[in-house]
Protein backbone atom coordinates (compact mmCIF):
# COMPACT_ATOMS: atom_id res chain seq x y z
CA UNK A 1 0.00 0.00 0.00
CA UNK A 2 1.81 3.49 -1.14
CA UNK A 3 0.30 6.69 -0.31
CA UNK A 4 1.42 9.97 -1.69
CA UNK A 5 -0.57 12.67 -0.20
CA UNK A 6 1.43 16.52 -0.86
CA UNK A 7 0.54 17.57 2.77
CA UNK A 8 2.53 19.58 5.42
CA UNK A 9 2.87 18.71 9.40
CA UNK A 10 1.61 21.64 11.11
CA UNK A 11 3.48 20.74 14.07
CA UNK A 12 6.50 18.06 14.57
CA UNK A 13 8.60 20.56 16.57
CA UNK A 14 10.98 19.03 18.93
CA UNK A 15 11.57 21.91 21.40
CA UNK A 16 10.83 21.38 25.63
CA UNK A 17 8.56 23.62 27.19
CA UNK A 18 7.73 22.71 31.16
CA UNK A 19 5.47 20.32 32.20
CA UNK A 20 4.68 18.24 35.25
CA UNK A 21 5.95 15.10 36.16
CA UNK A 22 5.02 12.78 38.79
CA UNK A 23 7.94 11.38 40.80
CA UNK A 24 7.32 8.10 42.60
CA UNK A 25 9.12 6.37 45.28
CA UNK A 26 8.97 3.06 47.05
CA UNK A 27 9.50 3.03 50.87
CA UNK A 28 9.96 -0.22 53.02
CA UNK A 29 7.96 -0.26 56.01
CA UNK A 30 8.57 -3.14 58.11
CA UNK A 31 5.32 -4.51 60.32
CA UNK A 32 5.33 -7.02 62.64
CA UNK A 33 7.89 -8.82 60.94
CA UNK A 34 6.40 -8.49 57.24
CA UNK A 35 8.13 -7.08 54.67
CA UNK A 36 5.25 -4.19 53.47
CA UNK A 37 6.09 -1.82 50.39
CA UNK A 38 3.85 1.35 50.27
CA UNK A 39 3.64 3.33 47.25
CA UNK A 40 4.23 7.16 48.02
CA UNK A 41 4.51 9.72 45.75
CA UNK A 42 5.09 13.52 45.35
CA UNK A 43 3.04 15.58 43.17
CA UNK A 44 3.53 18.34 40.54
CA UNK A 45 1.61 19.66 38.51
CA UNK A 46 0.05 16.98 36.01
CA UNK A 47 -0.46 17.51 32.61
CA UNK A 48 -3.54 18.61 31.77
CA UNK A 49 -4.61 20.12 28.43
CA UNK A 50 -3.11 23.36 28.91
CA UNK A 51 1.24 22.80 29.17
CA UNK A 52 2.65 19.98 26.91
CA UNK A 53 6.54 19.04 26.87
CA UNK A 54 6.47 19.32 23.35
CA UNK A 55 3.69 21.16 20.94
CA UNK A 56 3.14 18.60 18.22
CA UNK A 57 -0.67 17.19 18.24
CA UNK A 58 -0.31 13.98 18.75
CA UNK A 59 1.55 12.04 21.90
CA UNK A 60 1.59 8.40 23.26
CA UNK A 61 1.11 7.67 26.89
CA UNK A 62 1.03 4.56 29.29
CA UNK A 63 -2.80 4.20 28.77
CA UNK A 64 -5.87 6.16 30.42
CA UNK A 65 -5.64 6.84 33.82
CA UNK A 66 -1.90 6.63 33.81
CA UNK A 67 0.47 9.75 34.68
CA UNK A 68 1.57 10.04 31.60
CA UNK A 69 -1.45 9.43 30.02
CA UNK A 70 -1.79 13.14 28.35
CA UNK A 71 2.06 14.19 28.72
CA UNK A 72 5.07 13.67 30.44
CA UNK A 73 8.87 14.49 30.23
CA UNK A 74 9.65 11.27 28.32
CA UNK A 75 11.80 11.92 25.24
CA UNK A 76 10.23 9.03 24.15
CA UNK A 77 7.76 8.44 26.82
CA UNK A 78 8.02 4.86 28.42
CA UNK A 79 5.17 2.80 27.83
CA UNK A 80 4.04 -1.26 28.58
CA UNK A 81 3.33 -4.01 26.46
CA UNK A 82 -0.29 -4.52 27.46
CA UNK A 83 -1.72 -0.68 27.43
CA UNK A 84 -1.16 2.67 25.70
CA UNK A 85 -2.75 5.66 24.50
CA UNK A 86 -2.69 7.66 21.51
CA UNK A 87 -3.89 11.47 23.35
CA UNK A 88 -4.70 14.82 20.73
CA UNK A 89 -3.39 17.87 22.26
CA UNK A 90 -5.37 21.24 22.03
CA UNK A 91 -2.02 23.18 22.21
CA UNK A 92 -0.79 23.90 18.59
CA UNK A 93 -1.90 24.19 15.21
CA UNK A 94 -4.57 22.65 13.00
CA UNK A 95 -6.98 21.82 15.74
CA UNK A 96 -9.18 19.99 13.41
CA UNK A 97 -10.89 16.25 13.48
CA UNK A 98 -8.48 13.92 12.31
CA UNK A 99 -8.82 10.51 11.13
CA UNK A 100 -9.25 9.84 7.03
CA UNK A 101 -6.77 7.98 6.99
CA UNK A 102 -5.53 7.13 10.59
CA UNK A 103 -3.15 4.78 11.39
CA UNK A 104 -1.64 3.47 14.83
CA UNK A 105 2.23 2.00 13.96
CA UNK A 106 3.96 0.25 15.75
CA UNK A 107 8.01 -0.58 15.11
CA UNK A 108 9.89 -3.81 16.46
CA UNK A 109 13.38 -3.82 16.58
CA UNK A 110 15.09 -6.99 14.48
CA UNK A 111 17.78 -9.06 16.42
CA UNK A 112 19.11 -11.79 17.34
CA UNK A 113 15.86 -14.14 18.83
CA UNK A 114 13.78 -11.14 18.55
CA UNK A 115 9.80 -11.18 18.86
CA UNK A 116 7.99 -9.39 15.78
CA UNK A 117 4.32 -10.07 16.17
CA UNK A 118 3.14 -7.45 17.60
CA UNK A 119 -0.69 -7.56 18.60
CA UNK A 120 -3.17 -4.56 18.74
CA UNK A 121 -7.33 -5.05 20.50
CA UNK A 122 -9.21 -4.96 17.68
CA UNK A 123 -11.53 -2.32 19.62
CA UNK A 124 -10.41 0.92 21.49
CA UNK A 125 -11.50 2.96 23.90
CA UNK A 126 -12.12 6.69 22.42
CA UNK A 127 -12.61 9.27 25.46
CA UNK A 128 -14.07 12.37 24.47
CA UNK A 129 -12.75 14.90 25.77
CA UNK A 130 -10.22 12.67 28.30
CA UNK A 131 -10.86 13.05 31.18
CA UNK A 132 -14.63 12.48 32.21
CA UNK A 133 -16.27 12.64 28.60
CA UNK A 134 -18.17 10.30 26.79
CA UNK A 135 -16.90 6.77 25.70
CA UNK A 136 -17.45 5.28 22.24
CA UNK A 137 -16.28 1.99 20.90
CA UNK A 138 -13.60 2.45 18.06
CA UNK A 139 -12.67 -0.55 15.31
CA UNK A 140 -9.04 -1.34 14.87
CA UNK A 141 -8.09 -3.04 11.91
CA UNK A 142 -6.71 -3.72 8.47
CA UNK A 143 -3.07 -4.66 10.03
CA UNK A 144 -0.77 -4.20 7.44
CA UNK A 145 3.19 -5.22 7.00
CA UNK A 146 4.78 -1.82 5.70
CA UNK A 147 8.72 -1.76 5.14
CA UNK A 148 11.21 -2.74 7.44
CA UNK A 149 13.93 0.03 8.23
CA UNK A 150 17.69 -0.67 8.64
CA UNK A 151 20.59 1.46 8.31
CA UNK A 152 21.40 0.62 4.67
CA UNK A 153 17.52 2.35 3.32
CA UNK A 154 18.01 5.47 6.21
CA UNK A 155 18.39 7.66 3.07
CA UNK A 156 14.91 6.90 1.41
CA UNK A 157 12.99 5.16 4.34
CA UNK A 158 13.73 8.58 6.65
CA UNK A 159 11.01 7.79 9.35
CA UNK A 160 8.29 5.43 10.39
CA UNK A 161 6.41 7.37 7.94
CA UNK A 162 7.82 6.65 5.34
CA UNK A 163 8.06 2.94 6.01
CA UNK A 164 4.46 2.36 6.21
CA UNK A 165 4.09 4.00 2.94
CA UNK A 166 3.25 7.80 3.55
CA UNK A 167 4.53 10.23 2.19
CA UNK A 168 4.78 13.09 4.25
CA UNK A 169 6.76 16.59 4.65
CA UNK A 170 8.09 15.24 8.12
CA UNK A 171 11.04 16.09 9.78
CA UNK A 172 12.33 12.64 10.39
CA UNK A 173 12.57 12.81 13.55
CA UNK A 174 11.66 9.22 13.40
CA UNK A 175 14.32 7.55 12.12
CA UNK A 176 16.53 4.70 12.80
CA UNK A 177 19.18 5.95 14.28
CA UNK A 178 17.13 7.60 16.96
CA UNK A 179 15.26 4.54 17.53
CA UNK A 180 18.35 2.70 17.90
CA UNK A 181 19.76 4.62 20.16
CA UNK A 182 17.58 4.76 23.00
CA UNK A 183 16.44 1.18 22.66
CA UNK A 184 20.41 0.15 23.21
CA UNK A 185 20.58 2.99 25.81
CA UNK A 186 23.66 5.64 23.85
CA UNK A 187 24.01 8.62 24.59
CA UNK A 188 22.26 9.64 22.16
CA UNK A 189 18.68 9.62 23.02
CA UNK A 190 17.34 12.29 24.76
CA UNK A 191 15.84 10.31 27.63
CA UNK A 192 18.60 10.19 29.88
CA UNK A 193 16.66 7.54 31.97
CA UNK A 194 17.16 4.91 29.18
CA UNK A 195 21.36 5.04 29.29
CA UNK A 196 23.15 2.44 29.93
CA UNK A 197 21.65 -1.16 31.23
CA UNK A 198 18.36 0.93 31.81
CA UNK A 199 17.64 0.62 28.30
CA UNK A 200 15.24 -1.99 27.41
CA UNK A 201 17.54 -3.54 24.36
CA UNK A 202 20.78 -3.19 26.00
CA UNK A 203 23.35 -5.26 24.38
CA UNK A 204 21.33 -6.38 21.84
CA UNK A 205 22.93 -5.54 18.13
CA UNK A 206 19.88 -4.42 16.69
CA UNK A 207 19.85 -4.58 12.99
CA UNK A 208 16.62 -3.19 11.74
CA UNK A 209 12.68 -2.42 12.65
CA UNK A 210 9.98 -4.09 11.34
CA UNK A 211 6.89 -2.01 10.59
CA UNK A 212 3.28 -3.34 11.51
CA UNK A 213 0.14 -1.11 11.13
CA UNK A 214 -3.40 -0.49 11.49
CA UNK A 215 -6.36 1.17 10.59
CA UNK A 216 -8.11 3.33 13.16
CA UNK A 217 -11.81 3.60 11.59
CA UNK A 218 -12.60 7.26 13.03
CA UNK A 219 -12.84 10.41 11.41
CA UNK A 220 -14.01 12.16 14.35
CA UNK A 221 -10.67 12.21 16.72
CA UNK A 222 -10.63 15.84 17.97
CA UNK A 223 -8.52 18.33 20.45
CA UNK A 224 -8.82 17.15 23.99
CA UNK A 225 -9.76 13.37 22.96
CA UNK A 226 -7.82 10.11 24.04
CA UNK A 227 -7.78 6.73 22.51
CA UNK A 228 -6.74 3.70 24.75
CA UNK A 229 -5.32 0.71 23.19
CA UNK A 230 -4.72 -2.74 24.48
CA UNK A 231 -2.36 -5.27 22.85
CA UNK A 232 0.63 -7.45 23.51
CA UNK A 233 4.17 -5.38 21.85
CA UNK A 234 7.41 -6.59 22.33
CA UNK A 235 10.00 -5.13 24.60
CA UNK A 236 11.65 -2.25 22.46
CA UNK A 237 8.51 -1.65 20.33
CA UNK A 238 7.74 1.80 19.47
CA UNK A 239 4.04 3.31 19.21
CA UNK A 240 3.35 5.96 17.34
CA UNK A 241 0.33 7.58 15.12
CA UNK A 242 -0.59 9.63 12.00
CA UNK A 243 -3.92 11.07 10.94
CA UNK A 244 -4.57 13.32 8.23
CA UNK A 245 -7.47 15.88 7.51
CA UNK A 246 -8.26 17.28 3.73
CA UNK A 247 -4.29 18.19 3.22
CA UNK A 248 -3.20 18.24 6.75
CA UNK A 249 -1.70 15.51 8.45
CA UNK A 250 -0.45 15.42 12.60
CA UNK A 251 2.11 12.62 13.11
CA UNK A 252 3.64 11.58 16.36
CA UNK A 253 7.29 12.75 16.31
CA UNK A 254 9.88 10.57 18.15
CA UNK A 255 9.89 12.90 21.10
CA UNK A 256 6.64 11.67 22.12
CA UNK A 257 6.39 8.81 20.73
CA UNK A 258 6.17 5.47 23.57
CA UNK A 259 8.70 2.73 24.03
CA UNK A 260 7.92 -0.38 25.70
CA UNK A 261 10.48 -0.59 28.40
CA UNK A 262 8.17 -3.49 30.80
CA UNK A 263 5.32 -5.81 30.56
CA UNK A 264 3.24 -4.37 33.23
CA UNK A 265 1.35 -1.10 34.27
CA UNK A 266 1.78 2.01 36.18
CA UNK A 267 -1.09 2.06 38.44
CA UNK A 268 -2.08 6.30 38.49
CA UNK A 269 -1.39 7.91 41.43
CA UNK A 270 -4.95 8.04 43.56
CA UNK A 271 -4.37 4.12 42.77
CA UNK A 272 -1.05 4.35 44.87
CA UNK A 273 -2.08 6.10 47.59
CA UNK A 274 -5.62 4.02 48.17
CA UNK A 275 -3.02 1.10 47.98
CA UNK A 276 -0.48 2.50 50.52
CA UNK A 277 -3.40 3.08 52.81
CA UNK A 278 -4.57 -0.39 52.60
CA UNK A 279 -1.18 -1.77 53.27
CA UNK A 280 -0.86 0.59 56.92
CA UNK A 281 -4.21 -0.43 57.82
CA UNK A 282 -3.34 -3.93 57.48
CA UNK A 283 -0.38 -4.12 58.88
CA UNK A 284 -1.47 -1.75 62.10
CA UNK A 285 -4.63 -4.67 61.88
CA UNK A 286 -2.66 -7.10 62.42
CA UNK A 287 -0.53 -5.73 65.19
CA UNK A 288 -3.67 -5.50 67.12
CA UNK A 289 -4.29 -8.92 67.12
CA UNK A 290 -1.01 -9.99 68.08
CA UNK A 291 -1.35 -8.08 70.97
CA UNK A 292 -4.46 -9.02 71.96
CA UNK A 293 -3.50 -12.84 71.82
């Protein structure tokens, strides 16, 4: 499948502006001789419609209710393999519907014993606006094999873009090298979080990405709105989206684009806190009864 649609990004620019972040911490609290972890964490200010690290449209998150679920100082945001979220900001240009065509890509890096079958629901979640708007059912479908990218086609397959057959006035910010680099952990990605063994493909000599894709059968994906995926990626995947209107397209750029660095969740924080509660109340519980006895 080729597209070549002459349309211009309105925003893919890679520049930081502030934004909150939510810091969390584990603390050991010993009860009673049991070994009890409570979740505590500090608050900023959370993102929420009105700051964005980075003004491009489009940004991937951990999933709804997640901290990261509208924005967060990623550079690219970490996500999981199970749950992810493709959020519209209201900040920038264009703020039009998107969504004829829309895909949802996803990349796998190629190495040695890699896992390439990536899996996407074949539903999501659209919230609209996110949070506390309606929800509506959204098809995902038409998963398509677009071109793998390696260091030997950088020059003509530029981005992820490209690769899946669009043909976009991008800045490329999607590339391979890029993608290489922070799923190996070099100093070269921008998340300094990822460097070193913190990486998720550390030590792994990867030698390509393989590019999977699908269909996301809205036109009606506006400003404010948040679309929550389920699937099963591999460790190293990136997640990214594009969606065009008439002759304007939004596209993810790498800077906000999500990484799977873990198979499981990030529970948000009210989640944390109701869980550190119930972990002092049990423990203090069962002091009681010791002493009574």
């Amino acid at each position: 499948m080729s597209f070549g649609i002459p349309i211009a990004l309105p925003y893919v620019d890679l520049s930081m502006s502030a934004d909150g972040e939510w810091n969390l911490k584990k603390v050991l609290l010993p009860a009673l001789g049991l070994a009890v972890f409570a979740l505590v964490f500090s608050a900023a200010a959370r993102a929420d419609g009105t700051t964005y690290l980075d003004p491009a449209n489009l940004h991937v998150g951990g999933g709804a209710g997640t901290a990261c679920a509208t924005g967060c100082a990623g550079d690219p945001n970490t996500i999981t393999a199970t749950a992810f979220d493709v959020y519209y900001n209201t900040q920038g240009n264009g703020n039009l519907a998107i969504g004829d065509p829309f895909y949802l890509i996803v990349a796998t890096a190629v190495y040695a014993g890699s896992n390439n079958a990536p899996t996407v629901g074949g539903t999501a979640t659209m919230y609209s606006p996110y949070p506390g708007g309606t929800t509506t059912s959204v098809t995902v479908d038409n998963q398509t094999n677009g071109t793998e990218m390696t260091s030997s086609n950088s020059g003509t397959v530029k981005s992820v873009y490209d690769a899946a057959g669009i043909s976009l006035n991008t800045n490329n910010s999607f590339s391979f090298v890029n993608m290489v680099a922070c799923d190996n952990g070099t100093s070269g990605c921008p998340n300094s979080s990822l460097h070193g063994g913190a990486a998720p493909l550390a030590g792994d000599a990867i030698t390509g990405f393989d590019i999977t894709y699908w269909t996301i059968e809205t036109t009606n994906f506006n400003p404010g709105d948040l679309l929550d995926f389920t699937g099963s990626l591999p460790v190293g995947s990136y997640v990214s989206a594009v969606g065009v209107n008439g002759t304007e397209a939004w596209a993810v750029p790498f800077t906000e684009s999500g990484l799977v660095t873990n198979t499981t969740n990030v529970p948000e924080p009210g989640s944390l806190t109701m869980l550190s509660v119930g972990l002092i109340a049990i423990a203090g519980l069962a002091g009681r009864r010791l002493l009574a006895a």
